[in-house]
ModelCIF file with pLDDT and N, C-alpha, C, O atoms, coordinates in Angstrom:
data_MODEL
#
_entry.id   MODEL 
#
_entity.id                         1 
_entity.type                       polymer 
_entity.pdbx_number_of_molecules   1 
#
_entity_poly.entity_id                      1 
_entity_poly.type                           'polypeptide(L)' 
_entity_poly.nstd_linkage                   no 
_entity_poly.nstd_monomer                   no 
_entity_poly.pdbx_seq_one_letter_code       
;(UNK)(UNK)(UNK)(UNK)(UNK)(UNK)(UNK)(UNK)(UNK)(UNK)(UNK)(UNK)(UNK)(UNK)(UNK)(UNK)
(UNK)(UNK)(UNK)(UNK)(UNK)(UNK)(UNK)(UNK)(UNK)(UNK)(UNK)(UNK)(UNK)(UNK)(UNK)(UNK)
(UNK)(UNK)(UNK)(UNK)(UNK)(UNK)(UNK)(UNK)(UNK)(UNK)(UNK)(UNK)(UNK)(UNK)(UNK)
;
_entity_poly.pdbx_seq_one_letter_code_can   XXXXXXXXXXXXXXXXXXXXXXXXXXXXXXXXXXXXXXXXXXXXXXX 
_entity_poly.pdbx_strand_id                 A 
#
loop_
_entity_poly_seq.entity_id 
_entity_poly_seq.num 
_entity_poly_seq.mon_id 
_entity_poly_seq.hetero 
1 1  UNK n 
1 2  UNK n 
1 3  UNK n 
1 4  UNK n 
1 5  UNK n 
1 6  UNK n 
1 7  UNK n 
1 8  UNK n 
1 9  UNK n 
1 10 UNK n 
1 11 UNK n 
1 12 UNK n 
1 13 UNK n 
1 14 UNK n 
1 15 UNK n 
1 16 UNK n 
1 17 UNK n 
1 18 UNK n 
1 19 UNK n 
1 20 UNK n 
1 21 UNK n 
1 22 UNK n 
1 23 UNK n 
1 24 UNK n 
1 25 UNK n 
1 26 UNK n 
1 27 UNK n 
1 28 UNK n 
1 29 UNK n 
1 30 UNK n 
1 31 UNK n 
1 32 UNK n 
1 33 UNK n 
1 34 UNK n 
1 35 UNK n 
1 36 UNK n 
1 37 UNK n 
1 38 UNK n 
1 39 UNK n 
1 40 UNK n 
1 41 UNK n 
1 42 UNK n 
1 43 UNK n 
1 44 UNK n 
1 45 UNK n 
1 46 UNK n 
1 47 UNK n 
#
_struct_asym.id          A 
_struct_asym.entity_id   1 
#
loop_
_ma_qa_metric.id 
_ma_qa_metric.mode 
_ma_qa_metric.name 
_ma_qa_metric.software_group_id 
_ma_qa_metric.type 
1 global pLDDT . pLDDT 
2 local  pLDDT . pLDDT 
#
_ma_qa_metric_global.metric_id      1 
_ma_qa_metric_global.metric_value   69.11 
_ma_qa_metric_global.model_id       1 
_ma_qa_metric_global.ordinal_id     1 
#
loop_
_ma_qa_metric_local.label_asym_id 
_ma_qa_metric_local.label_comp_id 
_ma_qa_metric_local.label_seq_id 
_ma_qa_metric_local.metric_id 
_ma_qa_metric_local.metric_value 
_ma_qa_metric_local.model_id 
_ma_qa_metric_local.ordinal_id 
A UNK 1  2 54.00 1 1  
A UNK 2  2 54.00 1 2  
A UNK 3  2 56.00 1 3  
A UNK 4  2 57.00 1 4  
A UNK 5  2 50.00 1 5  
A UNK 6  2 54.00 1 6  
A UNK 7  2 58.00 1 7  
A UNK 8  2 66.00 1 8  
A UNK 9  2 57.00 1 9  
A UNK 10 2 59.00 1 10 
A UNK 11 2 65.00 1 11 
A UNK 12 2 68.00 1 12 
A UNK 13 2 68.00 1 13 
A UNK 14 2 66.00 1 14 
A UNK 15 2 73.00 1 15 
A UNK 16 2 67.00 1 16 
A UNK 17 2 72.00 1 17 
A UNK 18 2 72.00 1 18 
A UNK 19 2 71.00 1 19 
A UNK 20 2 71.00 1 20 
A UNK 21 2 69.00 1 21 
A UNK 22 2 76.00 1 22 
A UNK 23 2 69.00 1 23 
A UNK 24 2 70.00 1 24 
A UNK 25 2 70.00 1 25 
A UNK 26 2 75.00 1 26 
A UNK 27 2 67.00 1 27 
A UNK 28 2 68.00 1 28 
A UNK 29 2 71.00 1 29 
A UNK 30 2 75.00 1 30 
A UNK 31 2 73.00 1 31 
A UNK 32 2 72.00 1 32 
A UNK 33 2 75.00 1 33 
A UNK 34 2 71.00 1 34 
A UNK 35 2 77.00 1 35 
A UNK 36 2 76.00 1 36 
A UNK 37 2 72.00 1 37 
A UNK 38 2 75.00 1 38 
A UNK 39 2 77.00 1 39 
A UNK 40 2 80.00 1 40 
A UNK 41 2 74.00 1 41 
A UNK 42 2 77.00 1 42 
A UNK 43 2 82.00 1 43 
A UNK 44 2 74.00 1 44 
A UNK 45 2 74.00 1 45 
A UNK 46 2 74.00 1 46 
A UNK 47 2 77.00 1 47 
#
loop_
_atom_site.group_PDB 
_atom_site.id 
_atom_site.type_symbol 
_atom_site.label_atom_id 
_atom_site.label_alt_id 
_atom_site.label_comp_id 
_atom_site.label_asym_id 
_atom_site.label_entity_id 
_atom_site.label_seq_id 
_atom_site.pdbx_PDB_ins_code 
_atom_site.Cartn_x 
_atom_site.Cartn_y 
_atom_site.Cartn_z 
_atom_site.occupancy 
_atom_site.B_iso_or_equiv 
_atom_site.pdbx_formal_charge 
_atom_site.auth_seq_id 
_atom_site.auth_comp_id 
_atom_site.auth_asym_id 
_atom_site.auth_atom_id 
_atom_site.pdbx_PDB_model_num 
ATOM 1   N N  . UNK A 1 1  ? 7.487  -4.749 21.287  1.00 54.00 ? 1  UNK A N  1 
ATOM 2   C CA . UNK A 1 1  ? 6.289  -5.327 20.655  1.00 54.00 ? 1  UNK A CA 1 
ATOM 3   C C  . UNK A 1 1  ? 5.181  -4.284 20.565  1.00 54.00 ? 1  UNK A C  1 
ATOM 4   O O  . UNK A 1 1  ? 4.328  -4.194 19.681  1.00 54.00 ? 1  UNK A O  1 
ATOM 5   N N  . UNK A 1 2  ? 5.317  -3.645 21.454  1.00 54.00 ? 2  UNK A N  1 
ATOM 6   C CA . UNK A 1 2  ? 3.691  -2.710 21.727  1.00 54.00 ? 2  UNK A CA 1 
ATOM 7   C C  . UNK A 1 2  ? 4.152  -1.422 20.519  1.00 54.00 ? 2  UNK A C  1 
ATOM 8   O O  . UNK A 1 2  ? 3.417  -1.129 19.576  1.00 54.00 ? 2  UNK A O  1 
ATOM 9   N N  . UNK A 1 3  ? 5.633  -0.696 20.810  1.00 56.00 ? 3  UNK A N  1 
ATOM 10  C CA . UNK A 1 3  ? 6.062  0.200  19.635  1.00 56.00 ? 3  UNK A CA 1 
ATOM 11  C C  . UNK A 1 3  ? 5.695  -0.521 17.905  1.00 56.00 ? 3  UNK A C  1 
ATOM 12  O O  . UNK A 1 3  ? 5.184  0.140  17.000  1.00 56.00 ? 3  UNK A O  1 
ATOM 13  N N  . UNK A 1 4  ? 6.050  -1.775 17.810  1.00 57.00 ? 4  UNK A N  1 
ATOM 14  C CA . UNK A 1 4  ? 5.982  -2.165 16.784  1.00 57.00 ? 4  UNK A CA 1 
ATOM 15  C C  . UNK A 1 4  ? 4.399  -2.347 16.348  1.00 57.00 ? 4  UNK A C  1 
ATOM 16  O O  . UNK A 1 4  ? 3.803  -1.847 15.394  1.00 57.00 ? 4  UNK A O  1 
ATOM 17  N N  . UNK A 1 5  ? 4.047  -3.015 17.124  1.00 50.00 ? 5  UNK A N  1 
ATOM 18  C CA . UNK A 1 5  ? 2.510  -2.583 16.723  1.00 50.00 ? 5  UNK A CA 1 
ATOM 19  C C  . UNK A 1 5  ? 1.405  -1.526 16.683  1.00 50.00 ? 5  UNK A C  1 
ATOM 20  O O  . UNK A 1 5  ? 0.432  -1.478 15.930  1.00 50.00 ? 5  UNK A O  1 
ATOM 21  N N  . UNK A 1 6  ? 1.706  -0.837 17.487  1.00 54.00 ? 6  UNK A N  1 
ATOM 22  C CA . UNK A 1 6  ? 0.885  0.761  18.139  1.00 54.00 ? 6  UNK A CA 1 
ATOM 23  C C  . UNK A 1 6  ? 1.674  1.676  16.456  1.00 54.00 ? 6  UNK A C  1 
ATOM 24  O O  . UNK A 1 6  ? 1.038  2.146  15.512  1.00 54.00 ? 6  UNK A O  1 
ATOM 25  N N  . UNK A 1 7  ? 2.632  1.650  16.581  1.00 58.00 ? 7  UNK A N  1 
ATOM 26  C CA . UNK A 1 7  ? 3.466  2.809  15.956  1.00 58.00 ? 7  UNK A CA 1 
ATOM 27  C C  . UNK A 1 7  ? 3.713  2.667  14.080  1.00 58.00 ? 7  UNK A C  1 
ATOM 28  O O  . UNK A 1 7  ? 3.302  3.404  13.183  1.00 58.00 ? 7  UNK A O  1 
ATOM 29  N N  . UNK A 1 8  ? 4.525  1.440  14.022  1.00 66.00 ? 8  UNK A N  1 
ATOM 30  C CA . UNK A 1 8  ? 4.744  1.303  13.214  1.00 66.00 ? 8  UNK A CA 1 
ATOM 31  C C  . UNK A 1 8  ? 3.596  0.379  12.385  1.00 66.00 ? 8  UNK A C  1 
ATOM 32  O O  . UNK A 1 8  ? 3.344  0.704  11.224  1.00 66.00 ? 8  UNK A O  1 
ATOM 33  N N  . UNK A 1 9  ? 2.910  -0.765 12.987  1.00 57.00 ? 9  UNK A N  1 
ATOM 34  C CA . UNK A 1 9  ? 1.859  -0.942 12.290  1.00 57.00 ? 9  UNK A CA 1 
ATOM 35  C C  . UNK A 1 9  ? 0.651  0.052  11.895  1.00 57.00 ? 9  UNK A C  1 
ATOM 36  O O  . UNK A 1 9  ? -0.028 -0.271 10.920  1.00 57.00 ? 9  UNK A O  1 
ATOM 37  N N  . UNK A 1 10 ? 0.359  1.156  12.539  1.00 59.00 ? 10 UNK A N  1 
ATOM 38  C CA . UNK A 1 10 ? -0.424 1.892  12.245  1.00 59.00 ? 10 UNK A CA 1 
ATOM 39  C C  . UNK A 1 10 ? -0.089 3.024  11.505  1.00 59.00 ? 10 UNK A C  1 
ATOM 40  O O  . UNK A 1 10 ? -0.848 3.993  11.463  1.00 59.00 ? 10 UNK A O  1 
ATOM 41  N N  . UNK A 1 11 ? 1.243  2.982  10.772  1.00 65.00 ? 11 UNK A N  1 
ATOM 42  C CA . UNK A 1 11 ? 1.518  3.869  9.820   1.00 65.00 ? 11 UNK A CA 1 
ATOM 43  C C  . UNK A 1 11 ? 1.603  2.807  8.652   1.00 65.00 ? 11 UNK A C  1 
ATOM 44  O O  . UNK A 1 11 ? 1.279  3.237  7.545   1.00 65.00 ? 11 UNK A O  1 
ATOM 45  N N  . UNK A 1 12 ? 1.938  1.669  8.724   1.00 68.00 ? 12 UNK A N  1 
ATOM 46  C CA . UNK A 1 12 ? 1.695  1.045  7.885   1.00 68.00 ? 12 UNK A CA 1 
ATOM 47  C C  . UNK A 1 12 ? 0.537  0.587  7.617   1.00 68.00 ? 12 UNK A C  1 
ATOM 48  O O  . UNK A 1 12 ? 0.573  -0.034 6.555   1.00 68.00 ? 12 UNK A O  1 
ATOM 49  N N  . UNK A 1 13 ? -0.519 0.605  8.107   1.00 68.00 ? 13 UNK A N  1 
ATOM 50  C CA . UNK A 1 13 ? -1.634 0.899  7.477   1.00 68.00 ? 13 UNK A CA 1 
ATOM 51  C C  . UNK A 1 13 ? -1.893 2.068  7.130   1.00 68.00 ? 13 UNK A C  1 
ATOM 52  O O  . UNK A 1 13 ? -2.681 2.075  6.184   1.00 68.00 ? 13 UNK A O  1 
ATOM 53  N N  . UNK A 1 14 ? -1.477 3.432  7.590   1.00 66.00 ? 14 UNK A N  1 
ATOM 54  C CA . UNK A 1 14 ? -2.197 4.420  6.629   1.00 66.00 ? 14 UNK A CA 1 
ATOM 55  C C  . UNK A 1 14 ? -1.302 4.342  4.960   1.00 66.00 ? 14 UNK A C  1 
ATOM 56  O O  . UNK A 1 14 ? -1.906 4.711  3.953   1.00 66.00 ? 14 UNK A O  1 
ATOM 57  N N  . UNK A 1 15 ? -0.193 3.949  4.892   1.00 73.00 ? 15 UNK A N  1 
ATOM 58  C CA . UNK A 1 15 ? 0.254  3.948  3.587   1.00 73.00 ? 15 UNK A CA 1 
ATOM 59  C C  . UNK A 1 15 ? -0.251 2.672  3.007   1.00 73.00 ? 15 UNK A C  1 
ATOM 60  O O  . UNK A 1 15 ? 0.136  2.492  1.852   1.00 73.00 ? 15 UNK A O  1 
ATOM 61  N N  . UNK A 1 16 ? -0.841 1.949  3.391   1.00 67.00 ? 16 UNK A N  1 
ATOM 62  C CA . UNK A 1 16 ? -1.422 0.618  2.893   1.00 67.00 ? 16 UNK A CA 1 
ATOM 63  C C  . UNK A 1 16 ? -2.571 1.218  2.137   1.00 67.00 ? 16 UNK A C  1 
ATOM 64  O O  . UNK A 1 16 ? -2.700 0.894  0.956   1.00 67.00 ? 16 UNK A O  1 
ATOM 65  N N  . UNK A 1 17 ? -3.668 2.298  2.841   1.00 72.00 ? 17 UNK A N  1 
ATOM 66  C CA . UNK A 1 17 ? -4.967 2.890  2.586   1.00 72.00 ? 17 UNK A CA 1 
ATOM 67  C C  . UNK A 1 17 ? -4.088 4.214  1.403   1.00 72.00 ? 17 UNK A C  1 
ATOM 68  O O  . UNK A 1 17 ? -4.481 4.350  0.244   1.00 72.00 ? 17 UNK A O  1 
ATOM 69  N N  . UNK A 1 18 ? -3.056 4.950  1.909   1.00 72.00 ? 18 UNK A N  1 
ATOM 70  C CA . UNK A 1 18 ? -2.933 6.130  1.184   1.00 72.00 ? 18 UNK A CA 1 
ATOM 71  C C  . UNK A 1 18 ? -2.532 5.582  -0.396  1.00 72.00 ? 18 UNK A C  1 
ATOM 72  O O  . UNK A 1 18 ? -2.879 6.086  -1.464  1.00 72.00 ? 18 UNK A O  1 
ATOM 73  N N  . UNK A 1 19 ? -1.561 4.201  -0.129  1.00 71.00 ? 19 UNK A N  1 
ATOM 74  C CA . UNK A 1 19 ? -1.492 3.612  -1.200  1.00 71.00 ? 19 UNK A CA 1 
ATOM 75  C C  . UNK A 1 19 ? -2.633 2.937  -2.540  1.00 71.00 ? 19 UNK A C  1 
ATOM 76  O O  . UNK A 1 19 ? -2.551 2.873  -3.767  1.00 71.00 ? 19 UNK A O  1 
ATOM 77  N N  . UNK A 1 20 ? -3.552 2.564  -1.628  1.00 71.00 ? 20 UNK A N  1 
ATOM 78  C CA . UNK A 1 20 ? -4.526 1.899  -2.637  1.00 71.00 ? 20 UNK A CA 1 
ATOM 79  C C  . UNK A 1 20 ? -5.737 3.220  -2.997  1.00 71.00 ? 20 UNK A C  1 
ATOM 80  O O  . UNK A 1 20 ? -6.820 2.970  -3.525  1.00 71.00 ? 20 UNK A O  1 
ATOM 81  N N  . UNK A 1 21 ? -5.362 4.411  -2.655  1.00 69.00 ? 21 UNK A N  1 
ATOM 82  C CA . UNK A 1 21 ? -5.940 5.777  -3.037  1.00 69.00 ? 21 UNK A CA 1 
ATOM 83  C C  . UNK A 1 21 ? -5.531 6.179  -4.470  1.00 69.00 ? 21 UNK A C  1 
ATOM 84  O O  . UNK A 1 21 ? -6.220 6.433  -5.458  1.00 69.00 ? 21 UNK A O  1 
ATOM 85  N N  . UNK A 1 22 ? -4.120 6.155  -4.266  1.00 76.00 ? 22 UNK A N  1 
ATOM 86  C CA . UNK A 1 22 ? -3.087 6.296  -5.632  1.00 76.00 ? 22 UNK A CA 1 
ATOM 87  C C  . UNK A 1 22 ? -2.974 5.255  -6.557  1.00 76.00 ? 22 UNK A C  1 
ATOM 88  O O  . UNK A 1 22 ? -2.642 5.467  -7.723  1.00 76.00 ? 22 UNK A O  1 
ATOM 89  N N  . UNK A 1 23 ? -3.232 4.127  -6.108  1.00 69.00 ? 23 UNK A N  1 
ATOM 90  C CA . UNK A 1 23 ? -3.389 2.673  -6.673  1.00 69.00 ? 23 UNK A CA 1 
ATOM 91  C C  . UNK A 1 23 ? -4.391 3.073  -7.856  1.00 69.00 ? 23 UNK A C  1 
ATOM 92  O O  . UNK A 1 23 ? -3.998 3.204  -9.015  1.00 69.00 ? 23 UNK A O  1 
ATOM 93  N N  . UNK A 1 24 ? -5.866 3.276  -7.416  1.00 70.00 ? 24 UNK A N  1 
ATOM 94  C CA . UNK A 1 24 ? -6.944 3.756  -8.222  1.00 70.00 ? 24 UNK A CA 1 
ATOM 95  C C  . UNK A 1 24 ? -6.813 4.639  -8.638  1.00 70.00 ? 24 UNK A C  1 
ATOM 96  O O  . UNK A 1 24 ? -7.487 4.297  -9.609  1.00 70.00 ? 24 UNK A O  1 
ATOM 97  N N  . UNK A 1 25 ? -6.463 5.916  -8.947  1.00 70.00 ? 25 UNK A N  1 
ATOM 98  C CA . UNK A 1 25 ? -6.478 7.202  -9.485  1.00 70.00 ? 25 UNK A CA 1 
ATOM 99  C C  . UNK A 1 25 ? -4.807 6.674  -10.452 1.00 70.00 ? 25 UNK A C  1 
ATOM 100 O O  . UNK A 1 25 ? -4.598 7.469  -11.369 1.00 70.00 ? 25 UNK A O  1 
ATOM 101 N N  . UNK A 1 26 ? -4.194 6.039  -10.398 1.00 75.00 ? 26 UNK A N  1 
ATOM 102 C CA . UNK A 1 26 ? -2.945 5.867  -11.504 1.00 75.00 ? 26 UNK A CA 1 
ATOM 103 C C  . UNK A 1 26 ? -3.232 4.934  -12.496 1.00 75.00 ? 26 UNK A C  1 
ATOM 104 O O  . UNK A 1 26 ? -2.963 5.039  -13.693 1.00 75.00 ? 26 UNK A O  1 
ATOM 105 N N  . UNK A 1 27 ? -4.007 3.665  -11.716 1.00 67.00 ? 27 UNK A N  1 
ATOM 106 C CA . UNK A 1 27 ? -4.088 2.036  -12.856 1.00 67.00 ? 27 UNK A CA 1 
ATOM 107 C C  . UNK A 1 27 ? -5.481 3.134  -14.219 1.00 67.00 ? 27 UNK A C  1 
ATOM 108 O O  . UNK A 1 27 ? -5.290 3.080  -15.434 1.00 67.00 ? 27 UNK A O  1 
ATOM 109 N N  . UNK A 1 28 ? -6.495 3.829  -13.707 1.00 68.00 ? 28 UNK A N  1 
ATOM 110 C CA . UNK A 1 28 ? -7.361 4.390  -14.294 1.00 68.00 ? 28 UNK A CA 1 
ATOM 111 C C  . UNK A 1 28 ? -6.981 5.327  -15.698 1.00 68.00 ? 28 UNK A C  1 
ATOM 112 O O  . UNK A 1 28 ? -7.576 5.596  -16.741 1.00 68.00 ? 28 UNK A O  1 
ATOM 113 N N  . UNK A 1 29 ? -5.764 5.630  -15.157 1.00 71.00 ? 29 UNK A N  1 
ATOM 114 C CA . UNK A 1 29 ? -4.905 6.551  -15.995 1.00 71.00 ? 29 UNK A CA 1 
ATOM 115 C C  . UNK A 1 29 ? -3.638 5.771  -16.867 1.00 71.00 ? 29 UNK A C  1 
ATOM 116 O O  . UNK A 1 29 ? -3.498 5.909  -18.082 1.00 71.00 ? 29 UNK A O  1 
ATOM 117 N N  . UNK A 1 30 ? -2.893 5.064  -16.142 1.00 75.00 ? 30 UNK A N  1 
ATOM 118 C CA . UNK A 1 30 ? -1.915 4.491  -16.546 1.00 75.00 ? 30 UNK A CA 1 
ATOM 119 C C  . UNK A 1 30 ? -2.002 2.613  -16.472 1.00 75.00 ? 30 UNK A C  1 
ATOM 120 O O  . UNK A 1 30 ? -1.279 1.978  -15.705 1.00 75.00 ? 30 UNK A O  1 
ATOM 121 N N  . UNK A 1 31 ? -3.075 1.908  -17.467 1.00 73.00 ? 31 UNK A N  1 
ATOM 122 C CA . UNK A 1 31 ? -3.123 0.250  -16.978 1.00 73.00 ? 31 UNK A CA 1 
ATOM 123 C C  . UNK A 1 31 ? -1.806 0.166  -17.039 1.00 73.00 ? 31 UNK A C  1 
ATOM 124 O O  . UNK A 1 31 ? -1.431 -0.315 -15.969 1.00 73.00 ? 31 UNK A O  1 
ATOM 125 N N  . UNK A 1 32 ? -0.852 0.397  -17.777 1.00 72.00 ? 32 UNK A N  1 
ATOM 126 C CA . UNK A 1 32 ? 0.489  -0.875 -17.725 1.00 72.00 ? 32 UNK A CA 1 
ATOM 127 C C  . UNK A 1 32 ? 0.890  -0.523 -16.058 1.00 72.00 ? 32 UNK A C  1 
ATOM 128 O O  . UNK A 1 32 ? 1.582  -1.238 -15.333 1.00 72.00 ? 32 UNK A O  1 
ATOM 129 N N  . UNK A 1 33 ? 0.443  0.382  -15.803 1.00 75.00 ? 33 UNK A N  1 
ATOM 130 C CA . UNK A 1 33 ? 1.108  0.492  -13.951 1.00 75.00 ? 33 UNK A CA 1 
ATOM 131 C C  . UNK A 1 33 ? 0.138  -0.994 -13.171 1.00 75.00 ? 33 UNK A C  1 
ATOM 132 O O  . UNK A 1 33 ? 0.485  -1.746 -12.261 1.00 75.00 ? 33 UNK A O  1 
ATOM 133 N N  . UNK A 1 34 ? -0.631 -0.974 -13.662 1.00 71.00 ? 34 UNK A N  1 
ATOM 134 C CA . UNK A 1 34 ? -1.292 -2.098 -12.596 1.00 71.00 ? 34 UNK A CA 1 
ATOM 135 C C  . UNK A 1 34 ? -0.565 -3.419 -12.143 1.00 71.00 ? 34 UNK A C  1 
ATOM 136 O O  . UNK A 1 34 ? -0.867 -3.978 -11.089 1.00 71.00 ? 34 UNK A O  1 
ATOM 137 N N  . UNK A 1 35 ? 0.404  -3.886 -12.990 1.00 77.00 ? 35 UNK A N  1 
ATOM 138 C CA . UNK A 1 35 ? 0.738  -4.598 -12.290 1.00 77.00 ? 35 UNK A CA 1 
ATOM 139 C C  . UNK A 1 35 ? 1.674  -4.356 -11.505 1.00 77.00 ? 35 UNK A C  1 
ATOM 140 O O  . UNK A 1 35 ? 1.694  -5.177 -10.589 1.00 77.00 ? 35 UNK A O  1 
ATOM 141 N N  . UNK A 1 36 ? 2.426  -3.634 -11.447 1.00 76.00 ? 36 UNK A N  1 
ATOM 142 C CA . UNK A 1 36 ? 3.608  -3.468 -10.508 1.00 76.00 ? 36 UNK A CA 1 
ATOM 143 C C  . UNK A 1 36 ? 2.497  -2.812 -9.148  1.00 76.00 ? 36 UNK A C  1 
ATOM 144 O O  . UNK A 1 36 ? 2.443  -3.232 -7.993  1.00 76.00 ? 36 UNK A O  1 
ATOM 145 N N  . UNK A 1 37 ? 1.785  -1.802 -9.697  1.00 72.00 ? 37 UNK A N  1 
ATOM 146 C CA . UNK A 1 37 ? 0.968  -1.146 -8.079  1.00 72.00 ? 37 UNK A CA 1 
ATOM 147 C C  . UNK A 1 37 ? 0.426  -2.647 -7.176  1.00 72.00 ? 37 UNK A C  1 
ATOM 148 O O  . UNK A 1 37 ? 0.419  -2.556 -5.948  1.00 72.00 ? 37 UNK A O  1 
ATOM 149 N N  . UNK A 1 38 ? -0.096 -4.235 -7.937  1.00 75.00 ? 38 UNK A N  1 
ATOM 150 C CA . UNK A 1 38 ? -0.244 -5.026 -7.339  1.00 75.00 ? 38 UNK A CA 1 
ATOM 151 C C  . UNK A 1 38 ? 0.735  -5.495 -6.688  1.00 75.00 ? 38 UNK A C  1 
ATOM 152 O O  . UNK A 1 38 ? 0.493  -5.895 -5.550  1.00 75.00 ? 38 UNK A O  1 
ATOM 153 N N  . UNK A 1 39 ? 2.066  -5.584 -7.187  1.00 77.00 ? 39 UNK A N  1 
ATOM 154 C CA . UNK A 1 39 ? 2.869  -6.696 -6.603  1.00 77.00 ? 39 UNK A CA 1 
ATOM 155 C C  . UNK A 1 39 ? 3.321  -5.515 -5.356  1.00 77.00 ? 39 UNK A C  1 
ATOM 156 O O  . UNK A 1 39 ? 3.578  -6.091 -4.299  1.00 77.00 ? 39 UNK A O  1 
ATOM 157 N N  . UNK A 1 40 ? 3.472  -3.924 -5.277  1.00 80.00 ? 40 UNK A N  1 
ATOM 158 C CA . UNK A 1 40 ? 3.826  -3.084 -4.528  1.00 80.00 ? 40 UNK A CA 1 
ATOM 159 C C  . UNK A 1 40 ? 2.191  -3.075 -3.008  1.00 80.00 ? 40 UNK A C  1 
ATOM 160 O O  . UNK A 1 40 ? 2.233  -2.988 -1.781  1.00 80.00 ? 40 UNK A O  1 
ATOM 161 N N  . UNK A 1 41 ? 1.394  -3.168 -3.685  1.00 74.00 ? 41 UNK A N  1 
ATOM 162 C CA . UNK A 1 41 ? 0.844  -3.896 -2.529  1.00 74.00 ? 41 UNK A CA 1 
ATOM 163 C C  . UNK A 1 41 ? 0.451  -4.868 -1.671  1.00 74.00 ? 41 UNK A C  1 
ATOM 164 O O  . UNK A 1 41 ? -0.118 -4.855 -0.580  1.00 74.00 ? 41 UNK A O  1 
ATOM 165 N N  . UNK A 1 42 ? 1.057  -6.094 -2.706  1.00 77.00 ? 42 UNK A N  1 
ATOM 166 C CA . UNK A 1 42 ? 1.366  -7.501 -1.896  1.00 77.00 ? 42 UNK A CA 1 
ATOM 167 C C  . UNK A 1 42 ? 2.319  -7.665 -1.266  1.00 77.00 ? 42 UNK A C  1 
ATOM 168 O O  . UNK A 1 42 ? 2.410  -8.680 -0.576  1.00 77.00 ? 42 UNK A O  1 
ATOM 169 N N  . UNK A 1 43 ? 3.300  -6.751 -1.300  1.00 82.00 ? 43 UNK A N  1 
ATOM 170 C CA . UNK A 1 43 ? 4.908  -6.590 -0.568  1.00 82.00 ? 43 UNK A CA 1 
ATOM 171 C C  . UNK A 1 43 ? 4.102  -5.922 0.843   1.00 82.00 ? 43 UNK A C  1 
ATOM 172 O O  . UNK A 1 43 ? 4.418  -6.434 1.917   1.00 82.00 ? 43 UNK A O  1 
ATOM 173 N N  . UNK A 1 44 ? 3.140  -4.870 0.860   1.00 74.00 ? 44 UNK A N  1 
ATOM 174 C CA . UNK A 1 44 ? 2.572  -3.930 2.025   1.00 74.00 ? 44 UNK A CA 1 
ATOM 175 C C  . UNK A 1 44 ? 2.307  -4.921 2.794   1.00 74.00 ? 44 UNK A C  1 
ATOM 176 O O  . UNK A 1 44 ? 2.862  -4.976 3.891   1.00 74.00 ? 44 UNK A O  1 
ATOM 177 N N  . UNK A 1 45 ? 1.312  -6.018 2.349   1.00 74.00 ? 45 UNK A N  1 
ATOM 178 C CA . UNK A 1 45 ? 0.454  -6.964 3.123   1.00 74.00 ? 45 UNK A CA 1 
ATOM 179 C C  . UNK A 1 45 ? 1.418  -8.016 3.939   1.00 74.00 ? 45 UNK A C  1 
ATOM 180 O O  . UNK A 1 45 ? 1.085  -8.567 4.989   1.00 74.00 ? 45 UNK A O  1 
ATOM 181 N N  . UNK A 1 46 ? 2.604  -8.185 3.303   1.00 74.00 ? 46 UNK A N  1 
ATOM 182 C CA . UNK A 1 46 ? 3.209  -9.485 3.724   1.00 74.00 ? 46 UNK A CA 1 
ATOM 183 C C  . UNK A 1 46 ? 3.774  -8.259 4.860   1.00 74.00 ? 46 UNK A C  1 
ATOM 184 O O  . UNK A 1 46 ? 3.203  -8.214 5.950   1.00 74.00 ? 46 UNK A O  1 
ATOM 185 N N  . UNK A 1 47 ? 4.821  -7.352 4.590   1.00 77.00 ? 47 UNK A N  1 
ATOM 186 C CA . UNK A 1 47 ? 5.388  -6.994 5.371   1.00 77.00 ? 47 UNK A CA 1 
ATOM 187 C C  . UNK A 1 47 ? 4.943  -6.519 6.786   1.00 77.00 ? 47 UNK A C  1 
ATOM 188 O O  . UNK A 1 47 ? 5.781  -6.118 7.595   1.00 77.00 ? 47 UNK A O  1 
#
């Protein structure tokens, strides 16, 4: 429990943050990406 949370939740938040970095700098450039970058970060949140 403590590995899973200490370790692996806290890398999954930095790709949660590194993700919604790239999120903004791609939808700005590329809209038809926006929706998939949403549903790719509603998969982050649940998981």
């Amino acid at each position: 429990a403590q590995d899973l949370h200490d370790s692996l939740g806290h890398k999954l938040t930095a790709v949660k943050i590194n993700f919604e970095k790239i999120k903004g700098n791609t939808v700005e450039n590329m809209p038809e990406m926006k929706t998939i970058f949403e549903q790719t970060s509603n998969i982050l949140d649940e998981t």
